[in-house]
Protein backbone atom coordinates (compact mmCIF):
# COMPACT_ATOMS: atom_id res chain seq x y z
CA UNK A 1 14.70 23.05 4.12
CA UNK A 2 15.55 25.47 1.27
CA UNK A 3 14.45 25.04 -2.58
CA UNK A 4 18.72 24.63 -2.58
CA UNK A 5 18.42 22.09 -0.01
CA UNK A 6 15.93 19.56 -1.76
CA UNK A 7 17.97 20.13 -5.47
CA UNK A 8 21.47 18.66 -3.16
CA UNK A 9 19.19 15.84 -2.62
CA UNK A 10 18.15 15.20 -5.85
CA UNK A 11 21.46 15.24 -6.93
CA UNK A 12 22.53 12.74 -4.33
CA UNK A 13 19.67 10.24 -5.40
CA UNK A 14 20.70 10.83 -9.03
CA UNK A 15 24.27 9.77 -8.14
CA UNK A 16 23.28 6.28 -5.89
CA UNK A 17 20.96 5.25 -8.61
CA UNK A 18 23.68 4.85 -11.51
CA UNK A 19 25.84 3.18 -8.36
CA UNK A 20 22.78 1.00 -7.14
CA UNK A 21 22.43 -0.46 -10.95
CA UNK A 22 26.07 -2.12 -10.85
CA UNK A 23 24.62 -4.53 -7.46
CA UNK A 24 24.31 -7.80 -8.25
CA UNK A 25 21.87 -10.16 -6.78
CA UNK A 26 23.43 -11.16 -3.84
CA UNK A 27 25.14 -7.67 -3.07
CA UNK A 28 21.31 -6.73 -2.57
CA UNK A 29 20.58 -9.70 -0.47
CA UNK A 30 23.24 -9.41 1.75
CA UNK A 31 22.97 -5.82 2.50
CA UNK A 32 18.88 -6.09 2.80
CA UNK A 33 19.76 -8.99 5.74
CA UNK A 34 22.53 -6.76 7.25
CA UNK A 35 19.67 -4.00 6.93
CA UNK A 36 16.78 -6.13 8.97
CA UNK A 37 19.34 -7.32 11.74
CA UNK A 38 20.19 -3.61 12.13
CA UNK A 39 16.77 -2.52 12.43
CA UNK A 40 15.70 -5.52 15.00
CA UNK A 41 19.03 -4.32 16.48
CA UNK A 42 18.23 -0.43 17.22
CA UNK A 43 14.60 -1.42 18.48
CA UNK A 44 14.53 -0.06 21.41
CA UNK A 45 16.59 3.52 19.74
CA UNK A 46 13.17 3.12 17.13
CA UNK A 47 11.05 2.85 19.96
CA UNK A 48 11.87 5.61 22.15
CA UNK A 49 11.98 7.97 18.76
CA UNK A 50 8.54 6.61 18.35
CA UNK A 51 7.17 7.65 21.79
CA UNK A 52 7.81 10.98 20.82
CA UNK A 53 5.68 10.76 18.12
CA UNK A 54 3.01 8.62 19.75
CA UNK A 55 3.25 11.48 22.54
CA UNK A 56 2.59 14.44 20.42
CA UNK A 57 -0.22 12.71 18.66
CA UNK A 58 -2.03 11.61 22.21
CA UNK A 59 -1.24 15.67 22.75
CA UNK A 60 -2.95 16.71 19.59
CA UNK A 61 -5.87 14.50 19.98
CA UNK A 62 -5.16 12.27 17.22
CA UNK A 63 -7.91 9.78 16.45
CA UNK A 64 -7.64 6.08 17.54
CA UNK A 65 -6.86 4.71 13.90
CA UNK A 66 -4.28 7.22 13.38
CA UNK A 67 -2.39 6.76 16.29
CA UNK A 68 -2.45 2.52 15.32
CA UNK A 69 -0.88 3.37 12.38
CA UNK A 70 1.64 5.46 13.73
CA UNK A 71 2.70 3.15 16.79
CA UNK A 72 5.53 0.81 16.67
CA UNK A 73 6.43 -2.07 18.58
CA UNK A 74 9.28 -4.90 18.64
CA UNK A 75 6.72 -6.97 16.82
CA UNK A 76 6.31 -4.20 14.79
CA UNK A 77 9.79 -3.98 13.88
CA UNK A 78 10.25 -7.98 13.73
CA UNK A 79 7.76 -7.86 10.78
CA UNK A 80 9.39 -4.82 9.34
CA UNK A 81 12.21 -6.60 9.37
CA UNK A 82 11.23 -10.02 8.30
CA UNK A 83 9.77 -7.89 4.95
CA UNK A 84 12.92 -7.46 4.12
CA UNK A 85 13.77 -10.55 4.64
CA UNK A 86 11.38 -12.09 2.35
CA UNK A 87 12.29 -9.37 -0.28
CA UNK A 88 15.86 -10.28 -0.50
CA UNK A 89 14.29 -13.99 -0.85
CA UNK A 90 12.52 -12.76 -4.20
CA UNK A 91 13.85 -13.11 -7.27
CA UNK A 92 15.40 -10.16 -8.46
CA UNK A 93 13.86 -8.48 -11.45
CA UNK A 94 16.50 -6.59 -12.92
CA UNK A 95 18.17 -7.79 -16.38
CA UNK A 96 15.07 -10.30 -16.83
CA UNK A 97 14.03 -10.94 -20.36
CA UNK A 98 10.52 -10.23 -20.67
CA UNK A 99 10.36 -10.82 -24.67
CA UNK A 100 12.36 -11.73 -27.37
CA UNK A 101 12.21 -10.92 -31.11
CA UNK A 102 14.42 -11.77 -34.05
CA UNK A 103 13.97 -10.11 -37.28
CA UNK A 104 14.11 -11.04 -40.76
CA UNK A 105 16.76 -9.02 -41.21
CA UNK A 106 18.44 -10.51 -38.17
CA UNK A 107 18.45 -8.09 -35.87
CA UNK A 108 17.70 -9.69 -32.24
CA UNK A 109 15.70 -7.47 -30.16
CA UNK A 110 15.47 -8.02 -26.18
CA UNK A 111 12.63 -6.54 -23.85
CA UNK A 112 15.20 -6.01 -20.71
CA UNK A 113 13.36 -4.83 -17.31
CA UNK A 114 15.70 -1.98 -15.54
CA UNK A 115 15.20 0.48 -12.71
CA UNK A 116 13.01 3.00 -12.78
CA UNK A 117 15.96 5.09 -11.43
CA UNK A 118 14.76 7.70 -8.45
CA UNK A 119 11.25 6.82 -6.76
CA UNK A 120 9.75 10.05 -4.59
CA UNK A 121 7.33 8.33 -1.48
CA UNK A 122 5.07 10.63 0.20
CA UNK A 123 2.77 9.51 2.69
CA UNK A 124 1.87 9.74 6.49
CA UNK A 125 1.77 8.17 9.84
CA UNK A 126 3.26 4.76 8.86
CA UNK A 127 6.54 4.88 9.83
CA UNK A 128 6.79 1.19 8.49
CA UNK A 129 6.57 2.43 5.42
CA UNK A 130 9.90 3.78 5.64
CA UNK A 131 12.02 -0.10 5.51
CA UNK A 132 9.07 -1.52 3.07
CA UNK A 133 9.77 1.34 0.97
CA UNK A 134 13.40 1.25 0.88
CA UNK A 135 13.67 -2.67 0.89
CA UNK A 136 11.67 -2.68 -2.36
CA UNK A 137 13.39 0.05 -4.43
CA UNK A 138 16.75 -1.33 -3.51
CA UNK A 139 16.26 -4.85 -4.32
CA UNK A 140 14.87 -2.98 -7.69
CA UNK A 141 17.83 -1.14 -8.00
CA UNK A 142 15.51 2.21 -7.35
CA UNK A 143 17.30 5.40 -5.24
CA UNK A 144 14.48 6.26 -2.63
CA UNK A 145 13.69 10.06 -1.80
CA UNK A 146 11.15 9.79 1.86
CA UNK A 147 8.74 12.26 2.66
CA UNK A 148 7.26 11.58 5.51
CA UNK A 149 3.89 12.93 7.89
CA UNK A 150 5.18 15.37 10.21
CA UNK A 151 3.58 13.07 12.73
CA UNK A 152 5.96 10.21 12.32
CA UNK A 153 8.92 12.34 11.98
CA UNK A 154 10.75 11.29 14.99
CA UNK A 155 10.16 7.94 13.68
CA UNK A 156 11.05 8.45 10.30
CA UNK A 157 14.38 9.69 10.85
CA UNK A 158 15.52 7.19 13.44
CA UNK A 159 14.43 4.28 11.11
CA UNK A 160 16.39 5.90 7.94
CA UNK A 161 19.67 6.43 10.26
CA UNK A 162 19.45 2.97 10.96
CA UNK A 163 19.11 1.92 7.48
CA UNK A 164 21.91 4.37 6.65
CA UNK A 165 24.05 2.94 9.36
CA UNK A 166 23.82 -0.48 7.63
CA UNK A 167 24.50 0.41 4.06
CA UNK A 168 27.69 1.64 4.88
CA UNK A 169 28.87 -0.70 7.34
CA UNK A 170 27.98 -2.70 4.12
CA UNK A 171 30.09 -0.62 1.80
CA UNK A 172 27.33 0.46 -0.08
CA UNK A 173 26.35 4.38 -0.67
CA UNK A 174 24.19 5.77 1.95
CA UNK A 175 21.88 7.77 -0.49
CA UNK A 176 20.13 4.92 -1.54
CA UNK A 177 17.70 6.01 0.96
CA UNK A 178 17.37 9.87 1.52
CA UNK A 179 14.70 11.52 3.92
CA UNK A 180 13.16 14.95 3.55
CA UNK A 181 13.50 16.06 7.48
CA UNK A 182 11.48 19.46 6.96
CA UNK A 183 7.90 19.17 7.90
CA UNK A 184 7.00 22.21 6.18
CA UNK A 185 4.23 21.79 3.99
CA UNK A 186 5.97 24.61 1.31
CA UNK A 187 8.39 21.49 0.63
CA UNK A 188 6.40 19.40 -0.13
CA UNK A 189 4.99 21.25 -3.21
CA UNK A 190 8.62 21.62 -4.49
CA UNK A 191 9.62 17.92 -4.35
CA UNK A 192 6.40 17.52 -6.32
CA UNK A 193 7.92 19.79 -9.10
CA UNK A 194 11.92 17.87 -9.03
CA UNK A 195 11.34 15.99 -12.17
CA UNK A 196 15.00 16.97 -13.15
CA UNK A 197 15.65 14.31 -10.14
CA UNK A 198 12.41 12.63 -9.49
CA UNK A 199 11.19 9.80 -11.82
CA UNK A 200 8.48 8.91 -10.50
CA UNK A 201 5.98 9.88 -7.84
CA UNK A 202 3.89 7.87 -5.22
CA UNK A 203 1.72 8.83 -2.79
CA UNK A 204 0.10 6.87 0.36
CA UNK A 205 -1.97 8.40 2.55
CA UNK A 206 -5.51 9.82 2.78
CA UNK A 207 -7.53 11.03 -0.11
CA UNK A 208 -6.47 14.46 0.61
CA UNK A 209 -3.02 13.93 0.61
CA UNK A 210 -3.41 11.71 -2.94
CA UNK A 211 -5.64 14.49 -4.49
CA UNK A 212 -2.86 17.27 -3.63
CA UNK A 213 -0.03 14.97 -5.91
CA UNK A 214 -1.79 13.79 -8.30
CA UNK A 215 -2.93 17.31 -9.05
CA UNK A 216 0.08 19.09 -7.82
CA UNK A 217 2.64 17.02 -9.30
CA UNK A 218 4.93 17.52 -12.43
CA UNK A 219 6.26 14.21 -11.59
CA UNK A 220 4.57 10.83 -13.26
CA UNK A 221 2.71 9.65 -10.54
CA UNK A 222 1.27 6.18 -9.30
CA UNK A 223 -2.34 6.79 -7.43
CA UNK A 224 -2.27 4.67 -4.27
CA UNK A 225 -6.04 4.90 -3.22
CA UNK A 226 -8.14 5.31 -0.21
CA UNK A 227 -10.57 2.37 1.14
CA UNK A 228 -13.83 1.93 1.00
CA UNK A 229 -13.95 -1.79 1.00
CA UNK A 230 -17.07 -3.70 1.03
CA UNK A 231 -18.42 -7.38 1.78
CA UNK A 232 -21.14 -8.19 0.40
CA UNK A 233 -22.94 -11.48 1.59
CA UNK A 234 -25.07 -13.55 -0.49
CA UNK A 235 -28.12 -15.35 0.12
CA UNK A 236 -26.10 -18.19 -0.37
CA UNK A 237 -23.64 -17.42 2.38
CA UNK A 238 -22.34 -19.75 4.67
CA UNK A 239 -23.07 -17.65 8.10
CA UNK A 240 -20.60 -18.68 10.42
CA UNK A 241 -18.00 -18.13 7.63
CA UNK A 242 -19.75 -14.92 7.03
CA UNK A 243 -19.54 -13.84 10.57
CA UNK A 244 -15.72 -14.42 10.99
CA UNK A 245 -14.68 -12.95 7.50
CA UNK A 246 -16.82 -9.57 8.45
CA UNK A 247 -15.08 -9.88 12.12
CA UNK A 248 -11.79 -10.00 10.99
CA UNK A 249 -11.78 -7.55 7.77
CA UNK A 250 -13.68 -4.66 10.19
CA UNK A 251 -11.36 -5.51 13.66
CA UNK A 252 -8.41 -6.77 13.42
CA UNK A 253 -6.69 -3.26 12.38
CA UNK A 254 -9.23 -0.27 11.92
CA UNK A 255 -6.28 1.80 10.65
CA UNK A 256 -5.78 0.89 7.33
CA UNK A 257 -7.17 0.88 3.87
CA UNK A 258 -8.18 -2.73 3.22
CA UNK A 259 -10.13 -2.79 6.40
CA UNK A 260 -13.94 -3.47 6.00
CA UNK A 261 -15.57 -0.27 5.71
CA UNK A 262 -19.34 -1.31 4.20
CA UNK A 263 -21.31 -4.24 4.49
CA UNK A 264 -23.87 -5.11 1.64
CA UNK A 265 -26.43 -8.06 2.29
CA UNK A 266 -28.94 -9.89 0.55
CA UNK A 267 -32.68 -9.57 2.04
CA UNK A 268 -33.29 -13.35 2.28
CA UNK A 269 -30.85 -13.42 4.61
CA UNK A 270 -31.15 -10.68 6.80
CA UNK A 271 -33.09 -12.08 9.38
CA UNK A 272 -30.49 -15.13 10.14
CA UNK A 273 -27.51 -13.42 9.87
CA UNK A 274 -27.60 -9.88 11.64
CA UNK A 275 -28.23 -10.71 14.88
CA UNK A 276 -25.14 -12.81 15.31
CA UNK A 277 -23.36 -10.69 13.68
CA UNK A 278 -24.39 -7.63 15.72
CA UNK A 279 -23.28 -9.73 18.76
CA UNK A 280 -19.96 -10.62 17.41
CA UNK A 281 -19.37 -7.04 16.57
CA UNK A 282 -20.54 -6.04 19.86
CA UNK A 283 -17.74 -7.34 21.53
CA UNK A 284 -15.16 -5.13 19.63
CA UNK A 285 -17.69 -1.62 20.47
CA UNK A 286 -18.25 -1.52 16.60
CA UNK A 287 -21.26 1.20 15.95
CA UNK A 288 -23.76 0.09 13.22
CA UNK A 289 -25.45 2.45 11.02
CA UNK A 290 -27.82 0.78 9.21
CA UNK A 291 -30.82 1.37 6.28
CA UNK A 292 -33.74 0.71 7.06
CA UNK A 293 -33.86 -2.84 6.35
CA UNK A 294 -31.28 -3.60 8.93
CA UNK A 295 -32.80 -1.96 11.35
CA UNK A 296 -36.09 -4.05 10.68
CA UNK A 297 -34.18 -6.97 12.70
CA UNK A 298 -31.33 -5.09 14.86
CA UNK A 299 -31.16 -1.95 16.84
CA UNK A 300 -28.94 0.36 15.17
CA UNK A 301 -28.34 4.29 13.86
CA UNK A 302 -29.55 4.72 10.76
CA UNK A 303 -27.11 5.11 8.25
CA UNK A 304 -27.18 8.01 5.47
CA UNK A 305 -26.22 8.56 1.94
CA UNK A 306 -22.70 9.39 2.49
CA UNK A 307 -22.47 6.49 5.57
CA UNK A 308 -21.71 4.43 1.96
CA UNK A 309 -19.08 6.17 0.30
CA UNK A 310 -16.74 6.23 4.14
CA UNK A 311 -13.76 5.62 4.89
CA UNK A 312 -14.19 5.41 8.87
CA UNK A 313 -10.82 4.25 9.88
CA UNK A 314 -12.86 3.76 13.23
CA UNK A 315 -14.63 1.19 14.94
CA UNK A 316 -18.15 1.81 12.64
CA UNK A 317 -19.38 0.21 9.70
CA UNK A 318 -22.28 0.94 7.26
CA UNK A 319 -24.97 -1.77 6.01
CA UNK A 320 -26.85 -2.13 3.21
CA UNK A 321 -29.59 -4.40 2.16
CA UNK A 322 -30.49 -4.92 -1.77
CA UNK A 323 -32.32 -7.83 -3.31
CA UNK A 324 -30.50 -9.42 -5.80
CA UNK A 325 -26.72 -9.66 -6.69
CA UNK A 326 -27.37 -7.33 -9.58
CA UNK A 327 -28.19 -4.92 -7.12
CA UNK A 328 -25.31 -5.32 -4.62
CA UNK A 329 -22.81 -5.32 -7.62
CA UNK A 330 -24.18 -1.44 -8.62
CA UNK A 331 -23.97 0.04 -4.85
CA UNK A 332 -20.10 -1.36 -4.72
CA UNK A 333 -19.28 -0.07 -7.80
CA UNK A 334 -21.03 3.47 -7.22
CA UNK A 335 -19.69 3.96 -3.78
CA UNK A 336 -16.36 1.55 -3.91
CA UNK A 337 -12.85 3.51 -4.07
CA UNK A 338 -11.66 0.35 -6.41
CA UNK A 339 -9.35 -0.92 -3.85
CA UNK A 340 -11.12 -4.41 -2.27
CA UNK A 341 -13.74 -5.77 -2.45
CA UNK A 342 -15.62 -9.32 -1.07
CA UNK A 343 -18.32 -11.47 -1.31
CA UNK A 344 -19.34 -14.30 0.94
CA UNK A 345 -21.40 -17.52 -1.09
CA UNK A 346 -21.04 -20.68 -2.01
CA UNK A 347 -22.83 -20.35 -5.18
CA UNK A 348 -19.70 -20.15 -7.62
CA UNK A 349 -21.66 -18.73 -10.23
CA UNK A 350 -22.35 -16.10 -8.34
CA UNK A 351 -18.88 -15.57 -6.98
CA UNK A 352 -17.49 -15.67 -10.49
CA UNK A 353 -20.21 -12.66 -11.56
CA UNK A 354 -18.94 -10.98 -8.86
CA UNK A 355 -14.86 -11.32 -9.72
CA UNK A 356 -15.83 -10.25 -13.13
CA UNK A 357 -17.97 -7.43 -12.99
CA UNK A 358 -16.66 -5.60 -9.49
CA UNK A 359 -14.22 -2.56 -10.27
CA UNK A 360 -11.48 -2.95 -8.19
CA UNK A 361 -8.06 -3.87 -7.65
CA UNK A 362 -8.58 -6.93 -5.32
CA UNK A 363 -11.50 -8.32 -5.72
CA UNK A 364 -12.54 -11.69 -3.25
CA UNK A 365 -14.60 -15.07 -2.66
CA UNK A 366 -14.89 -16.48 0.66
CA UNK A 367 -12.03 -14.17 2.22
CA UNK A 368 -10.87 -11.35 4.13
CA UNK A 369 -10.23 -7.77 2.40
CA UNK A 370 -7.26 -7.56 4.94
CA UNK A 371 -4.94 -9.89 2.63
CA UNK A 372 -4.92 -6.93 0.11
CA UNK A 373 -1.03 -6.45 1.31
CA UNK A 374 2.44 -6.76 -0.46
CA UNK A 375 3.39 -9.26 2.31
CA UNK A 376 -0.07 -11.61 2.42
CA UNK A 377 0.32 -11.64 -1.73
CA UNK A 378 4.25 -12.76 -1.41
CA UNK A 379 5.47 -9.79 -2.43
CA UNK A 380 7.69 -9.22 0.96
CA UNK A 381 6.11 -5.90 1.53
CA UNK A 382 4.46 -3.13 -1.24
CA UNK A 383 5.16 0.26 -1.48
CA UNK A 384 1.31 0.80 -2.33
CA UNK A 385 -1.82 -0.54 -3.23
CA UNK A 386 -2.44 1.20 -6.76
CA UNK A 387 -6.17 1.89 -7.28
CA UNK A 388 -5.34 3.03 -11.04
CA UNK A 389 -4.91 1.26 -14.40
CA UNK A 390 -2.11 1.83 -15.96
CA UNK A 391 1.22 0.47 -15.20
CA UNK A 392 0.55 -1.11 -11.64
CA UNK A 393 -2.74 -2.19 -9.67
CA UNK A 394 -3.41 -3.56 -6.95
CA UNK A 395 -0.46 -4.21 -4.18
CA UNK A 396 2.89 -2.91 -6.06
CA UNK A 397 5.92 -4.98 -5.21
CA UNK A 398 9.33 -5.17 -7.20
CA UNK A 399 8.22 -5.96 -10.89
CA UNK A 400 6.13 -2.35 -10.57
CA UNK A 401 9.30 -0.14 -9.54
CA UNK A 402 10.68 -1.48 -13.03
CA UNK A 403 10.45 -0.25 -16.59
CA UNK A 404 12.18 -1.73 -19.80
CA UNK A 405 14.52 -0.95 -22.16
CA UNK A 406 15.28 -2.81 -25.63
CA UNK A 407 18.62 -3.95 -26.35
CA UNK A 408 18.63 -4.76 -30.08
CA UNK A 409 21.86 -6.87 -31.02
CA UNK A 410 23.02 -6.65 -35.23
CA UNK A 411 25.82 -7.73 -37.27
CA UNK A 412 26.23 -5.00 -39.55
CA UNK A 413 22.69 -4.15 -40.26
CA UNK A 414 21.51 -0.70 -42.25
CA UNK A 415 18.44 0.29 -43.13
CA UNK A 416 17.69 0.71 -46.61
């Protein structure tokens, strides 16, 4: 794709989002339904697209975590489609009134959330990203420019002709949702630099891929982060709870970023808990590399320095004993990527220390890191989990893809 070709595209997005703000409510609603049934619909066209992909990847040796990500499957597509769903069942955010002020000279001022107007996506392998992204900045009233992984491109482009197909069956213009098809990596440095079209910028992928934006980009950009996310387990953990959470937030997708990448544990309870934990773990081929307190009571590689600070992706996970909670609180926050972060007890002092003083976006008691998701928080789906500060944190659903505007109402008024 030309410099040229990427400005026609800009333009395009700049034109749907003036048309996208004149929607009502249930316009949205209606076309994100017609949208999921269309997508459920074309499955088995998404599919086969998607075998390519998968093929290529299997070709190219692509690890086990990235392939996951990049597979779909009709339950795949169900949820993708019931995200939408559950979108168009959210309120809508556009036109609320966040504040109201009336002057003593009478003026009424109004806090009004609005659009953000075009949202740029860049990110890789998850071709579901493609409907959670455009099901959000529609209902939001956003135009959507896609750039996709070259790995998922197959994918990509099938899913976005789909959505396309529906929007105009629905009457509605087609460049709501626009995909850059070019895998060259030369574009992507120019759509980083269309702030004429661009408002703002979000990437979601690995840390790589976040570094090159967020110091590439002329665009504003939201920093969707990497994870490193760590339990840490108390002495006053309940075990078999303990065992399960771990389980779950390590297994039940490697592939993704609020997966369990670090375990921290308290001394006291070393000796009762990693045994049964090693054999639970077992059982899903997870590799433990552990200091050398672990291995005092388990048989396991000895973990290094940067073992703490990984995100595997994989089927491994890195331990860590420390003696107090002090102690466990310092190692998250030195080697934590601010994303999610646990802690198993039933001491709710402790678990309220721990809420309070861990830096992160999602911080739990007593639960899984895997319900850090747009979906899991009610959101429908998220077009990122923000590891930043300002603006948005944490899983980003519809109220982040707005901004405000004041509308200040007068009868005459003049300022002396």
């Amino acid at each position: 794709m030309t410099n040229e070709g990427l400005i026609q595209l800009g333009k395009k997005a700049s034109r749907a989002k003036y048309e996208l703000q004149k929607l009502t409510e249930s316009d949205k609603n209606r076309v994100l339904s017609a949208v999921a049934g269309q997508l459920v619909k074309e499955s088995s066209y998404i599919i086969e697209q998607n075998t390519k992909d998968m093929a290529k990847g299997e070709e190219k040796g692509m690890h086990a975590g990235l392939l996951d990500r990049l597979r779909l499957t009709d339950g795949r597509i169900e949820a993708m489609a019931q995200g939408l769903l559950q979108v168009a069942g959210l309120a809508d955010p556009i036109g609320q009134v966040m504040e109201t002020i009336t002057r003593p000279n009478g003026l009424k001022i109004e806090k009004r959330r609005v659009p953000i107007g075009v949202i740029g996506m860049i990110y890789e392998s998850r071709p579901n990203v493609t409907a959670d992204a455009f099901g959000l900045c529609f209902k939001s009233s956003n135009a959507v420019i896609l750039k996709g992984g070259s790995d998922a491109i197959c994918s990509n482009m099938a899913i976005t002709k789909v959505i396309r197909q529906a929007l105009k069956a629905e009457g509605i213009t087609e460049d709501a949702i626009l995909l850059i098809e070019s895998t060259d990596r030369a574009v992507v440095q120019e759509f980083m630099r269309m702030k004429e079209y661009v408002d703002l910028l979000i990437p979601r992928g690995g840390a790589g891929l976040i570094k090159s934006v967020v110091e590439g980009s002329t665009i504003p950009v939201i920093e969707t982060g990497t994870g490193n996310c760590h339990i840490y387990v108390d002495e006053y953990a309940d075990l078999e709870k303990a065992v399960a959470i771990i389980v779950n937030a390590k297994t039940q997708r490697i592939g993704v970023c609020n997966a369990c990448e670090s375990l921290v544990i308290h001394e006291a309870i070393k000796e009762k808990l990693l045994p049964a934990l090693a054999r639970a773990l077992k059982e899903y081929q997870v590799e433990i590399r552990g200091d050398e307190g672990v291995r005092q009571v388990i048989d396991c590689t000895l973990a290094v320095e940067e073992d703490y600070g990984r995100e595997y992706l994989d089927y491994i996970i890195s331990m860590k004993t420390v003696t107090s909670l002090e102690e466990a609180i310092a190692h998250i926050n030195r080697y934590n990527t601010r994303h999610s972060e646990a802690i198993i007890t039933e001491n709710q002092e402790n678990g309220e220390r721990f809420l309070r003083e861990v830096d992160a976006a999602c911080v739990y008691v007593n639960a899984s890191t895997r319900f850090t998701d747009g979906f899991e928080f009610g959101f429908g789906a998220e077009i990122g989990i923000s590891t930043q500060k300002l603006h948005a944190r944490g899983p980003m659903g519809l109220k982040e893809l707005t901004s405000y505007k004041y509308a200040i109402t007068g009868n005459g008024q003049v300022r002396g």
